[in-house]
Protein backbone atom coordinates (compact mmCIF):
# COMPACT_ATOMS: atom_id res chain seq x y z
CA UNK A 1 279.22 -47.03 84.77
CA UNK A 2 278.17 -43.51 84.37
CA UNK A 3 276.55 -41.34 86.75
CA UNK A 4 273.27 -39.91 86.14
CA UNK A 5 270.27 -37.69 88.10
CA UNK A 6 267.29 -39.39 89.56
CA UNK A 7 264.87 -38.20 87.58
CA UNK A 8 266.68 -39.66 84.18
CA UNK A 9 266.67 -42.99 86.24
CA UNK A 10 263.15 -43.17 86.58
CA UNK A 11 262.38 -41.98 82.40
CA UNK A 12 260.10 -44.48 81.48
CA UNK A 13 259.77 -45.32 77.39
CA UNK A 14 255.72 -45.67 75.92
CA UNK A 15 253.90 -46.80 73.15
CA UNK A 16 250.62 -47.03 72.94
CA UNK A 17 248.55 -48.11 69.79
CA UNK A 18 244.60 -47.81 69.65
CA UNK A 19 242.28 -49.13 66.82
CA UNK A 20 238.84 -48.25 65.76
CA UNK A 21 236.80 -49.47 63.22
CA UNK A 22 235.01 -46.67 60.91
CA UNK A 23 232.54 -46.15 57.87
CA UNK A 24 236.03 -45.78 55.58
CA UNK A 25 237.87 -48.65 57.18
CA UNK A 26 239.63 -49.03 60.15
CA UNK A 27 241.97 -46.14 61.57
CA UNK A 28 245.21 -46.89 64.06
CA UNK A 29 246.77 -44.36 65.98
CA UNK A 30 249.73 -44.95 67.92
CA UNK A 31 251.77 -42.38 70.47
CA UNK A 32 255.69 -43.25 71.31
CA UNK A 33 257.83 -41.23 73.46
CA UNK A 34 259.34 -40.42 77.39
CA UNK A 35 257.94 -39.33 80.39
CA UNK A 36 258.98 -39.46 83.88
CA UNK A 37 256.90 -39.54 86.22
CA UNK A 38 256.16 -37.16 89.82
CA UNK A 39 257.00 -39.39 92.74
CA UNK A 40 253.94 -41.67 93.90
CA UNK A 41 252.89 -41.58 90.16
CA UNK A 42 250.89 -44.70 89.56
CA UNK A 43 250.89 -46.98 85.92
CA UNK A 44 247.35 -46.44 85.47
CA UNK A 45 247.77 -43.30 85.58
CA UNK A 46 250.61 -42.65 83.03
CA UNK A 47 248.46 -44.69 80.64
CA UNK A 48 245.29 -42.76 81.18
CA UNK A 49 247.51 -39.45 80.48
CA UNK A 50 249.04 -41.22 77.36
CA UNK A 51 245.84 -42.45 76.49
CA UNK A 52 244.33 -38.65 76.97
CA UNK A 53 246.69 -37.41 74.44
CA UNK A 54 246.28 -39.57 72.10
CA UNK A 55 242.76 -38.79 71.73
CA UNK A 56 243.44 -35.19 72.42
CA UNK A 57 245.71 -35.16 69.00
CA UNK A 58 242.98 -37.56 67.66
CA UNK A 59 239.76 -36.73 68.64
CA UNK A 60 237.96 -39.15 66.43
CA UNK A 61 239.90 -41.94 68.01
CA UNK A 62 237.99 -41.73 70.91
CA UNK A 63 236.02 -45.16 72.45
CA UNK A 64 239.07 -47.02 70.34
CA UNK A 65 240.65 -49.84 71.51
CA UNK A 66 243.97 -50.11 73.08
CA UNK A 67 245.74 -52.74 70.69
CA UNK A 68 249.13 -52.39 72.73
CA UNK A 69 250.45 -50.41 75.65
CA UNK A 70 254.04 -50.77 76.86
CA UNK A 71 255.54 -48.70 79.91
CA UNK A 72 259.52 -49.61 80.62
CA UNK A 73 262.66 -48.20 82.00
CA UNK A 74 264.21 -45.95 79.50
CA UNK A 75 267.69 -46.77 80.47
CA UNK A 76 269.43 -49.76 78.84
């Protein structure tokens, strides 16, 4: 097996995917990607900072619902 740092150990893999329903039909937007997080880093709050991107690149997605949120090792 190959050797690799800690931090690369610890990459996690996202997707999240939020809906909301609007006057023109419903609109999805969905964010995919790595991030590793600082030591003591908790899973709520990787999702909230996923979540606040999301809505940061989507600003009319906010008060959507989160359809789907995975959070796994990036390593296979």
């Amino acid at each position: 097996m190959d050797s690799i740092d800690a931090a690369q150990a610890y990459t996690r893999h996202y997707i999240l995917t939020l809906h909301k329903p609007g006057p023109g039909g419903p609109r999805w937007a969905t964010a995919s990607g790595t991030v590793t997080p600082a030591a003591g880093a908790t899973r709520d709050g990787v999702f909230k900072w996923i979540l606040n991107g999301i809505i940061e690149d989507n600003p009319d997605m906010r008060g959507g619902t989160v359809l789907f949120f995975s959070l796994e090792p990036n390593r296979l």
